[in-house]
N, C-alpha and C. Protein backbone atom coordinates (compact mmCIF):
# COMPACT_ATOMS: atom_id res chain seq x y z
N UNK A 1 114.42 92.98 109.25
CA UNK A 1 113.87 91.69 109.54
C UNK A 1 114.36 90.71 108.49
N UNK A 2 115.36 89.49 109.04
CA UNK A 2 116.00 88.60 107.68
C UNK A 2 115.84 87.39 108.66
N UNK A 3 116.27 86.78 108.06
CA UNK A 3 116.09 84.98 108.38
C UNK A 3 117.17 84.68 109.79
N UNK A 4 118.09 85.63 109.57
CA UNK A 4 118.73 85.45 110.98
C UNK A 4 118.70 86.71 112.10
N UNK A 5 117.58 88.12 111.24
CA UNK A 5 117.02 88.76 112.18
C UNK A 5 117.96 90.33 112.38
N UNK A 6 119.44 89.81 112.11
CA UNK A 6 120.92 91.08 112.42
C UNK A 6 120.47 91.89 111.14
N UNK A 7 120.07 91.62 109.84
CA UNK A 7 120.56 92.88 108.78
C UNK A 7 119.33 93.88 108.87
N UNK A 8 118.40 94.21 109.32
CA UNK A 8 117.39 94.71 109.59
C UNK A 8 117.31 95.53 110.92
N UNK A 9 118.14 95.21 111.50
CA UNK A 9 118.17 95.31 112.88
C UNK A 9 119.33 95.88 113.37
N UNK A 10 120.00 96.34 111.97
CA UNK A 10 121.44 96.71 112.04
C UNK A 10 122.51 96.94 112.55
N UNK A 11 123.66 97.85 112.50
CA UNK A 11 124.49 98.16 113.48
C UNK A 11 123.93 99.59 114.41
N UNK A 12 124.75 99.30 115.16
CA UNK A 12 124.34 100.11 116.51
C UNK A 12 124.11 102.00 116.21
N UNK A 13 124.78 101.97 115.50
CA UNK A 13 124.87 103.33 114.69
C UNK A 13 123.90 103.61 113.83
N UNK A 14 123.36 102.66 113.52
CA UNK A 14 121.84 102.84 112.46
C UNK A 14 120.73 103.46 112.76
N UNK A 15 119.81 104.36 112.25
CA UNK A 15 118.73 105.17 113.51
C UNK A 15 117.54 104.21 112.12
N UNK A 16 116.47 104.91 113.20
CA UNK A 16 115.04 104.45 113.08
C UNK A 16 114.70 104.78 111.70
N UNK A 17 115.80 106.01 111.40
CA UNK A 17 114.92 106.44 110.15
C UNK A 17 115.38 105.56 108.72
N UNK A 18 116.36 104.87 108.69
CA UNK A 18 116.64 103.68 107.73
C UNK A 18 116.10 102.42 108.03
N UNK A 19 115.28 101.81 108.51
CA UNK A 19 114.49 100.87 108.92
C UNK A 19 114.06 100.63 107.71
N UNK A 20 112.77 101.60 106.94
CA UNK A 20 112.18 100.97 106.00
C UNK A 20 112.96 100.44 104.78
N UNK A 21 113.90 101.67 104.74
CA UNK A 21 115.30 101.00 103.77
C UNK A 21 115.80 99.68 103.84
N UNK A 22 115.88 99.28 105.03
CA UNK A 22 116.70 98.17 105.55
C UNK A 22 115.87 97.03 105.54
N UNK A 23 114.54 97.16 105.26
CA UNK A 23 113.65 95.94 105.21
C UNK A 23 113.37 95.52 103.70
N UNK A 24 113.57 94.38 103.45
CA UNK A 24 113.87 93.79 102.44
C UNK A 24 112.15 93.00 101.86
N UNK A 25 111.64 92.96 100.87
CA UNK A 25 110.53 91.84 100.89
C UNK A 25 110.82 90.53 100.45
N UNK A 26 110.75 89.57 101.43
CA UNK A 26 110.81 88.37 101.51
C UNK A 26 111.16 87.50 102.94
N UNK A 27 112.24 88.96 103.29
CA UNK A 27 112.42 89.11 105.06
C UNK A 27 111.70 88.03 105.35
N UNK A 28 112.21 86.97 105.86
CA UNK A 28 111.47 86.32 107.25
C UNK A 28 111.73 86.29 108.78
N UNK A 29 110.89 86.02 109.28
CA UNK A 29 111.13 85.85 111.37
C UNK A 29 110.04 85.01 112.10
N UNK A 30 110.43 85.01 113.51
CA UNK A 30 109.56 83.60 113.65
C UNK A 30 109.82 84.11 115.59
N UNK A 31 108.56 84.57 116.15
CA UNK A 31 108.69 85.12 117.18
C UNK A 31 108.83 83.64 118.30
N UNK A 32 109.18 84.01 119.01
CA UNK A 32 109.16 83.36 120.37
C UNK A 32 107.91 82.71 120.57
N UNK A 33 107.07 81.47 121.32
CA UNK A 33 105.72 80.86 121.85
C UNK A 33 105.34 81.76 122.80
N UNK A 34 104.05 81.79 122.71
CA UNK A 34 103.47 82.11 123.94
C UNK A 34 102.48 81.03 124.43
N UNK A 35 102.17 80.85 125.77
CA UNK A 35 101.11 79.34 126.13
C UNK A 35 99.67 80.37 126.58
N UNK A 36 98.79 79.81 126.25
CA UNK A 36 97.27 80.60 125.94
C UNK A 36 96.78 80.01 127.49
N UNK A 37 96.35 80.85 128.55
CA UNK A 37 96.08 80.08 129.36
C UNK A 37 94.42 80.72 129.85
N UNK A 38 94.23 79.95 130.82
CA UNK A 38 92.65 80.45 131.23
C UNK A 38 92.46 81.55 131.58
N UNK A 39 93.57 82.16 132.68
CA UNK A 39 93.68 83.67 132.78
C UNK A 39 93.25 84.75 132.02
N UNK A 40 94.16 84.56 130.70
CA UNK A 40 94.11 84.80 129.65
C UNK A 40 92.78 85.48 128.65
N UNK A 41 92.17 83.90 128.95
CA UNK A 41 91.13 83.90 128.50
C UNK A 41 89.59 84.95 129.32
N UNK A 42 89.58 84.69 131.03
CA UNK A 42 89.32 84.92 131.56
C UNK A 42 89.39 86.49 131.33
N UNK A 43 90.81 87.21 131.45
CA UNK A 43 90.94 88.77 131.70
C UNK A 43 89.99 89.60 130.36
N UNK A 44 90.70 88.71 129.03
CA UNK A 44 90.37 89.13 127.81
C UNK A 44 88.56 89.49 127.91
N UNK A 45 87.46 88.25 127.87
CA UNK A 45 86.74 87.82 127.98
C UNK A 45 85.75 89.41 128.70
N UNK A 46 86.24 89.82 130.09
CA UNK A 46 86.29 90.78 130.69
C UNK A 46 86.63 92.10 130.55
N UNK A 47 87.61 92.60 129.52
CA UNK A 47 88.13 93.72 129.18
C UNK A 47 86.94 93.90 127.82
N UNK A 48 86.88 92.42 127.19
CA UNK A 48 86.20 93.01 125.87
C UNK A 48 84.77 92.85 125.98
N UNK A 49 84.48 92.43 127.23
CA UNK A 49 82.85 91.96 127.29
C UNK A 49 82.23 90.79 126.50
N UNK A 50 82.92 90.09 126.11
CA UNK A 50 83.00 89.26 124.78
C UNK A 50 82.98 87.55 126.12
N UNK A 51 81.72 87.60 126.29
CA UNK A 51 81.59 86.26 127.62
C UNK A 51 80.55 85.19 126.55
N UNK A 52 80.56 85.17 125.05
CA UNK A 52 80.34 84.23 124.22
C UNK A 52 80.34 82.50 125.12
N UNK A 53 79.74 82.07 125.22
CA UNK A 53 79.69 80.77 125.59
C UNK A 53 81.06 79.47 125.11
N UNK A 54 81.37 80.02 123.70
CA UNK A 54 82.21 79.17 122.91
C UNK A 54 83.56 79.67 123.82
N UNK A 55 83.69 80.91 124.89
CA UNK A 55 85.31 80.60 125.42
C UNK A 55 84.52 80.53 127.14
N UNK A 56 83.51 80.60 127.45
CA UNK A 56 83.33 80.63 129.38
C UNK A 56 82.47 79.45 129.75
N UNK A 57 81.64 78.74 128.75
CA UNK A 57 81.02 77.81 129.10
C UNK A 57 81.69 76.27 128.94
N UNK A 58 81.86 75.55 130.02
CA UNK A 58 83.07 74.39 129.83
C UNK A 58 82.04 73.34 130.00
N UNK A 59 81.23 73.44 130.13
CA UNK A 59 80.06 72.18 130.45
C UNK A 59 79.67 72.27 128.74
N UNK A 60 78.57 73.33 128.22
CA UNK A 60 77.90 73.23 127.22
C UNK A 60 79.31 72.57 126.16
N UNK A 61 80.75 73.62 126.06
CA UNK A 61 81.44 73.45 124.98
C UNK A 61 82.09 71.97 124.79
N UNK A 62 81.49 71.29 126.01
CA UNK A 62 82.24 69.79 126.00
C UNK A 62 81.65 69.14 125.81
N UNK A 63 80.17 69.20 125.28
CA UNK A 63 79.24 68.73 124.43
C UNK A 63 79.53 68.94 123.05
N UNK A 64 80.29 69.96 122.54
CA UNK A 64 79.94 70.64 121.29
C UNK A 64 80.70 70.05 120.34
N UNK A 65 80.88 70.74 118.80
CA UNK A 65 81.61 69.91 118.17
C UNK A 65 83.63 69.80 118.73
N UNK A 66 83.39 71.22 118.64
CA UNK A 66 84.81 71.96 119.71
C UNK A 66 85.65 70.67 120.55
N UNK A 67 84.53 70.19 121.92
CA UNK A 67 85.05 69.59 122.91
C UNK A 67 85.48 70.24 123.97
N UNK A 68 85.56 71.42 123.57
CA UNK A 68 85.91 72.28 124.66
C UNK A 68 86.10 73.70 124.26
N UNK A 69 86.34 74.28 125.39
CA UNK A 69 86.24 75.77 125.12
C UNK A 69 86.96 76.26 124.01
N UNK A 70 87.13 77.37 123.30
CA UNK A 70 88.06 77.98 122.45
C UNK A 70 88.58 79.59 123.01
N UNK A 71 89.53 79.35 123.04
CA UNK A 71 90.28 81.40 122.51
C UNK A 71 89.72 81.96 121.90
N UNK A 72 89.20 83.06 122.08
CA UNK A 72 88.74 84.23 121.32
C UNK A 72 89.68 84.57 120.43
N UNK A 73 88.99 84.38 119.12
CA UNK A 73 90.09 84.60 118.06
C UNK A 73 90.37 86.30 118.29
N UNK A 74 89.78 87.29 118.78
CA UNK A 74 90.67 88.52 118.92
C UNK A 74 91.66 88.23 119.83
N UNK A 75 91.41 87.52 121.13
CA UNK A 75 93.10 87.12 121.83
C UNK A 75 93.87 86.77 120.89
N UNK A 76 93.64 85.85 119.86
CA UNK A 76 94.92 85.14 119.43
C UNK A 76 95.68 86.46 118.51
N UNK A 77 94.72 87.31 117.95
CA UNK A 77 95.23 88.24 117.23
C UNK A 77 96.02 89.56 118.19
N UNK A 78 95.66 89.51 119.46
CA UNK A 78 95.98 90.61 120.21
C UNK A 78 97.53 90.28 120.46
N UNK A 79 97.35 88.49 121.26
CA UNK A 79 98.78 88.00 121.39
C UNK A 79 99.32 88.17 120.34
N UNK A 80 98.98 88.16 118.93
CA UNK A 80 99.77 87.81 117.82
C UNK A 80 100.93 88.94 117.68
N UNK A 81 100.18 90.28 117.93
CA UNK A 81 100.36 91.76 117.92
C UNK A 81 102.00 91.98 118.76
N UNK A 82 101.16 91.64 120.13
CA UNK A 82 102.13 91.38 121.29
C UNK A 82 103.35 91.13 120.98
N UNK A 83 103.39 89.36 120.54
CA UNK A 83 104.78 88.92 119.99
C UNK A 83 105.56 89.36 119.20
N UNK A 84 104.65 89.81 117.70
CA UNK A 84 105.57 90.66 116.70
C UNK A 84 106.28 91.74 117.80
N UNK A 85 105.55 92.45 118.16
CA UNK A 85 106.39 93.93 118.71
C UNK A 85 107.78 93.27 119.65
N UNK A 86 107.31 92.26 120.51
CA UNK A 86 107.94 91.93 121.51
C UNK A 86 109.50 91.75 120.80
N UNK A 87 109.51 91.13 119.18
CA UNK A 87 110.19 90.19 118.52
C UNK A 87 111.51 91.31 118.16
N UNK A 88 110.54 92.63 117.76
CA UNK A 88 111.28 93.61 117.15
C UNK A 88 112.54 94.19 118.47
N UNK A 89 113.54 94.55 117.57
CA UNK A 89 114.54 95.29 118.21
C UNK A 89 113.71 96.74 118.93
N UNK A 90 114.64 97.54 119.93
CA UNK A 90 114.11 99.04 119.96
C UNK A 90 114.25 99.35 118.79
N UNK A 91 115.47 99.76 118.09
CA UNK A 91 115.39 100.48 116.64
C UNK A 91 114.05 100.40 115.87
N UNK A 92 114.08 98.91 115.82
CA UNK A 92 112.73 98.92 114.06
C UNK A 92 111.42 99.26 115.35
N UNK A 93 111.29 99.00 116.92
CA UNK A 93 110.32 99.88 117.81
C UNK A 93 109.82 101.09 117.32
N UNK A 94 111.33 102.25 117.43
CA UNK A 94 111.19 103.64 117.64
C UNK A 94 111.13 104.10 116.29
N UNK A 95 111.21 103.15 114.71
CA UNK A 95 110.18 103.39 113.35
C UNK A 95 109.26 102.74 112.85
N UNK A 96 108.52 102.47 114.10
CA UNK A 96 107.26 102.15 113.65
C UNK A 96 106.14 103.64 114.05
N UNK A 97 105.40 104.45 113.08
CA UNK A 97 104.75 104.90 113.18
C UNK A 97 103.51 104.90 114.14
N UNK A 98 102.74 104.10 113.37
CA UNK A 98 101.37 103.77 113.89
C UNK A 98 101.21 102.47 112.69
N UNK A 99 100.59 101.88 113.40
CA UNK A 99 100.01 100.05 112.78
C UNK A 99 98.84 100.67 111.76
N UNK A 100 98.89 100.80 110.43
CA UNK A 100 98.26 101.25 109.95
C UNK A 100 97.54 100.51 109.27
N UNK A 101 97.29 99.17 109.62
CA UNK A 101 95.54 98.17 108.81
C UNK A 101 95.81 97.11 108.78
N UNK A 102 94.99 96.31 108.74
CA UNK A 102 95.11 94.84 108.52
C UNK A 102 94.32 94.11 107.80
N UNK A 103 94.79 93.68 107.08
CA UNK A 103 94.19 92.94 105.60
C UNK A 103 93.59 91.23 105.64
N UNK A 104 92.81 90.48 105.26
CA UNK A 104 92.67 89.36 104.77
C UNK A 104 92.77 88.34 106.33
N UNK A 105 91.99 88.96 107.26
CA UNK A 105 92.14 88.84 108.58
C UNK A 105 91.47 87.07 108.77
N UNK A 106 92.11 86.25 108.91
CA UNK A 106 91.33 84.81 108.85
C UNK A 106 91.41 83.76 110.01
N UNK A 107 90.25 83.24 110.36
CA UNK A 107 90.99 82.44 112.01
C UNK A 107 90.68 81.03 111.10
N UNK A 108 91.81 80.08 111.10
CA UNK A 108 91.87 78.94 109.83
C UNK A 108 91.65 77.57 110.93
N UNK A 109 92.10 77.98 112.16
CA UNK A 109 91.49 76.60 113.52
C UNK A 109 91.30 76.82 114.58
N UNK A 110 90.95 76.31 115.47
CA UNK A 110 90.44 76.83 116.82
C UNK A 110 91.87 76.60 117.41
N UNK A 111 92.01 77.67 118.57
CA UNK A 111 93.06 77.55 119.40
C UNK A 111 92.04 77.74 120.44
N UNK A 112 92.73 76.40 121.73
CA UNK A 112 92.43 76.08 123.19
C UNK A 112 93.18 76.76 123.99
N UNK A 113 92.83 76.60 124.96
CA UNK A 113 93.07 76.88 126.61
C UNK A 113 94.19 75.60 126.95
N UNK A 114 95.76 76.61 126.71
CA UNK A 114 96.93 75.38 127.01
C UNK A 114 97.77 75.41 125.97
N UNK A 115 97.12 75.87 124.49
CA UNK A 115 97.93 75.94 123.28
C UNK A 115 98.90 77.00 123.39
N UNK A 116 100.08 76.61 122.90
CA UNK A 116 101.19 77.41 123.03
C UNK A 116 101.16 77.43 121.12
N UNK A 117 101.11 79.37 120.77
CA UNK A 117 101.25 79.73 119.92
C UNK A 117 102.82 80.92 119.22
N UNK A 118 102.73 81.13 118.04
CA UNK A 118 104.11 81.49 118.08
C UNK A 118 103.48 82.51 116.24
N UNK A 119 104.27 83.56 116.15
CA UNK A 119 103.67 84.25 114.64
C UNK A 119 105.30 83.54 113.83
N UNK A 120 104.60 83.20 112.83
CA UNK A 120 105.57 83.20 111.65
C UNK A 120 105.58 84.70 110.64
N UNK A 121 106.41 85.26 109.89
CA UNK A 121 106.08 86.38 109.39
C UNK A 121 107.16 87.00 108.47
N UNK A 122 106.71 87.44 107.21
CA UNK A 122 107.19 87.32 105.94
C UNK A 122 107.40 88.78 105.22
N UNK A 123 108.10 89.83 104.88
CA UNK A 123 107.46 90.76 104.34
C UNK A 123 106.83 90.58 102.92
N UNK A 124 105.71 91.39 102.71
CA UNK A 124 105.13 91.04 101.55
C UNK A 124 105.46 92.20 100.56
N UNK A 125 105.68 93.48 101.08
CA UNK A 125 106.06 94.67 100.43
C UNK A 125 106.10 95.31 101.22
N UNK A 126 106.34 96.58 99.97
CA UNK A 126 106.96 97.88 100.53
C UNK A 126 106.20 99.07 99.91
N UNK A 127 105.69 99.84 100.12
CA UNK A 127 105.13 100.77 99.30
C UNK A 127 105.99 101.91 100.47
N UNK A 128 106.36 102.65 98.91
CA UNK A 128 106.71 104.71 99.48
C UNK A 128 105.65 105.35 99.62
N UNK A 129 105.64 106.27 100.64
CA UNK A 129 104.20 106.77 100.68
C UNK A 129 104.96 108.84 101.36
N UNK A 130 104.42 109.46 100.49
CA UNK A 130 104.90 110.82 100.74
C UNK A 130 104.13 110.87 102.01
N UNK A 131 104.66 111.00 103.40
CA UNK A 131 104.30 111.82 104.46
C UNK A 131 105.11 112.52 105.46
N UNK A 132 104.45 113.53 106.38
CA UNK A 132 105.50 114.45 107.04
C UNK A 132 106.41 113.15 108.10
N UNK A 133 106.19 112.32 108.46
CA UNK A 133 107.00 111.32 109.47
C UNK A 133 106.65 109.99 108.97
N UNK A 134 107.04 109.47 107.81
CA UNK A 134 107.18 108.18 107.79
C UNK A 134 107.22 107.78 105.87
N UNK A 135 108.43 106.87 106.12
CA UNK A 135 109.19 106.41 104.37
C UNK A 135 107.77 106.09 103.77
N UNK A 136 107.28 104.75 104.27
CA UNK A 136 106.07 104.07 103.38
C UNK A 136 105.33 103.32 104.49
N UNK A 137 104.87 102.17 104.04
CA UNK A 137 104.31 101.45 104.48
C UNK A 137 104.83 99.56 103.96
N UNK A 138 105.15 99.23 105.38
CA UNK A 138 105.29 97.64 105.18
C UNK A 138 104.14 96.77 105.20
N UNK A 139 104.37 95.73 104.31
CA UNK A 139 102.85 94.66 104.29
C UNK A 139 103.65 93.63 105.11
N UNK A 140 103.59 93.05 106.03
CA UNK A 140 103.62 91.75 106.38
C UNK A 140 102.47 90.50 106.75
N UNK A 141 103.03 89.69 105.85
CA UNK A 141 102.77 88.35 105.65
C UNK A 141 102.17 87.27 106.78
N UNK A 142 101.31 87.37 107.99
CA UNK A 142 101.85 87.16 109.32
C UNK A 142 100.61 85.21 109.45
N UNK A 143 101.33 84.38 109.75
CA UNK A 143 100.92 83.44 109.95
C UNK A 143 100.70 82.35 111.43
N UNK A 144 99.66 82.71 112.35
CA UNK A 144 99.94 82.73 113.97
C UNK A 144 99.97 80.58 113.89
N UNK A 145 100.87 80.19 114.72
CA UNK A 145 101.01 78.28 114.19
C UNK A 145 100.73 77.91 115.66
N UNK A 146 100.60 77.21 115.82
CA UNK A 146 100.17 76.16 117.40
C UNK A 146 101.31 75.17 117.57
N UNK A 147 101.45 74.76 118.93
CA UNK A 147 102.30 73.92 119.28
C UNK A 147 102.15 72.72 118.42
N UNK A 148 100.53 72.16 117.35
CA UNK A 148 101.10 70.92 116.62
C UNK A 148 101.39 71.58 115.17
N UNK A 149 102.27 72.55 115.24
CA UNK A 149 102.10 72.98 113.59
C UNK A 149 101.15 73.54 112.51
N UNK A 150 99.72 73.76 113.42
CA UNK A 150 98.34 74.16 112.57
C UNK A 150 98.73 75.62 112.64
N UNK A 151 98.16 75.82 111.63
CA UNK A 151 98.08 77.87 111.15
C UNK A 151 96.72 78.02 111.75
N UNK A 152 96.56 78.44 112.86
CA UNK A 152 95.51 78.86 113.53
C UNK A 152 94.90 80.22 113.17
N UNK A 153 95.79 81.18 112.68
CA UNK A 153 94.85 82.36 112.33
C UNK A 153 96.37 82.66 110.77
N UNK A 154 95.97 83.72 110.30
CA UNK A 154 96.73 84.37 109.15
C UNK A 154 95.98 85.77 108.51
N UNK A 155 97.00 86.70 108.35
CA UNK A 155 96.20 88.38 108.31
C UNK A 155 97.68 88.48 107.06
N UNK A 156 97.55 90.07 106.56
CA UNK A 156 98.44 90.63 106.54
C UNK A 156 98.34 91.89 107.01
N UNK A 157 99.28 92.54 107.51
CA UNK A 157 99.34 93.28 108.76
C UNK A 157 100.33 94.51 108.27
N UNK A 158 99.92 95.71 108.26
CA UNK A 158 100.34 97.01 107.60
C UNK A 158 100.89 98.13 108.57
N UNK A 159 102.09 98.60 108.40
CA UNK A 159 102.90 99.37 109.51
C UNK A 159 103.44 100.62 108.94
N UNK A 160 102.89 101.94 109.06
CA UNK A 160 103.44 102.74 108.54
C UNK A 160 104.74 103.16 109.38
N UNK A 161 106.26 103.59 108.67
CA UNK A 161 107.11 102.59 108.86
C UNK A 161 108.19 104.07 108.46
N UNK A 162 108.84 104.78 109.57
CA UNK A 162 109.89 105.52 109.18
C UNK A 162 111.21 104.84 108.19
């Protein structure tokens, strides 16, 4: 993962198991938008049982300070998830272990119904970690931004990491 995305992501000949090697800390990337829509909101809302008034009630929330409904800050973190993976090559895919924690988990503004969001994302480190399938563990830096530039949520996000 580098600023133009190729040295991380290497040549074709490179396997999964130099990934963590190949990730550098400071690495940056910057996934693709996604647009947050009612659906969205709707399916989520339903899968998690999570029918909070602040994302299904459009009468009360347009009274409120809000103005209107909000995203469930676990959507924005689920999409957030989504995009990183989406962002990654197969290679750095097929060495990723298991998503192993997430740190300093913060929702910093409300994201609406219509906001098109996008992760910014940084490595923060690297730790070696002796195990039977996997080099260490990566920290990334991960900062989710909105179509006007607001940092709507920010975590750092831990990948145990062939």
């Amino acid at each position: 993962m580098t600023d133009d995305g190729d040295a991380a992501r290497g040549s074709d000949d490179e396997t999964a198991a130099s990934i963590f090697a190949a990730v550098e800390v400071g690495d940056t990337d910057r996934t693709d938008g996604r647009t947050l829509t009612e659906a969205d909101v709707v399916n989520f809302a339903g899968v998690s049982g999570d029918f909070n008034h602040l994302h299904t009630d459009a009468e009360r929330m347009a009274a409120s300070d809000f103005g209107e409904r909000i995203v469930h800050g676990t959507l924005v973190f689920s999409v957030m998830t989504g995009l990183l993976w989406q962002s990654r090559s197969e290679r750095e895919r097929e060495a990723v272990v298991a998503f192993y924690g997430v740190d300093s988990l913060r929702f910093r503004a409300p994201t609406f119904i219509g906001d098109t969001i996008h992760a910014e994302v940084e490595v923060g480190g690297k730790n070696e970690r002796e195990h039977p399938i996997a080099s260490g563990v990566v920290e990334y830096a991960v900062e989710v931004v909105d179509q006007d530039d607001r940092t709507v949520l920010s975590c750092e996000l831990l990948s145990l990491v062939r």
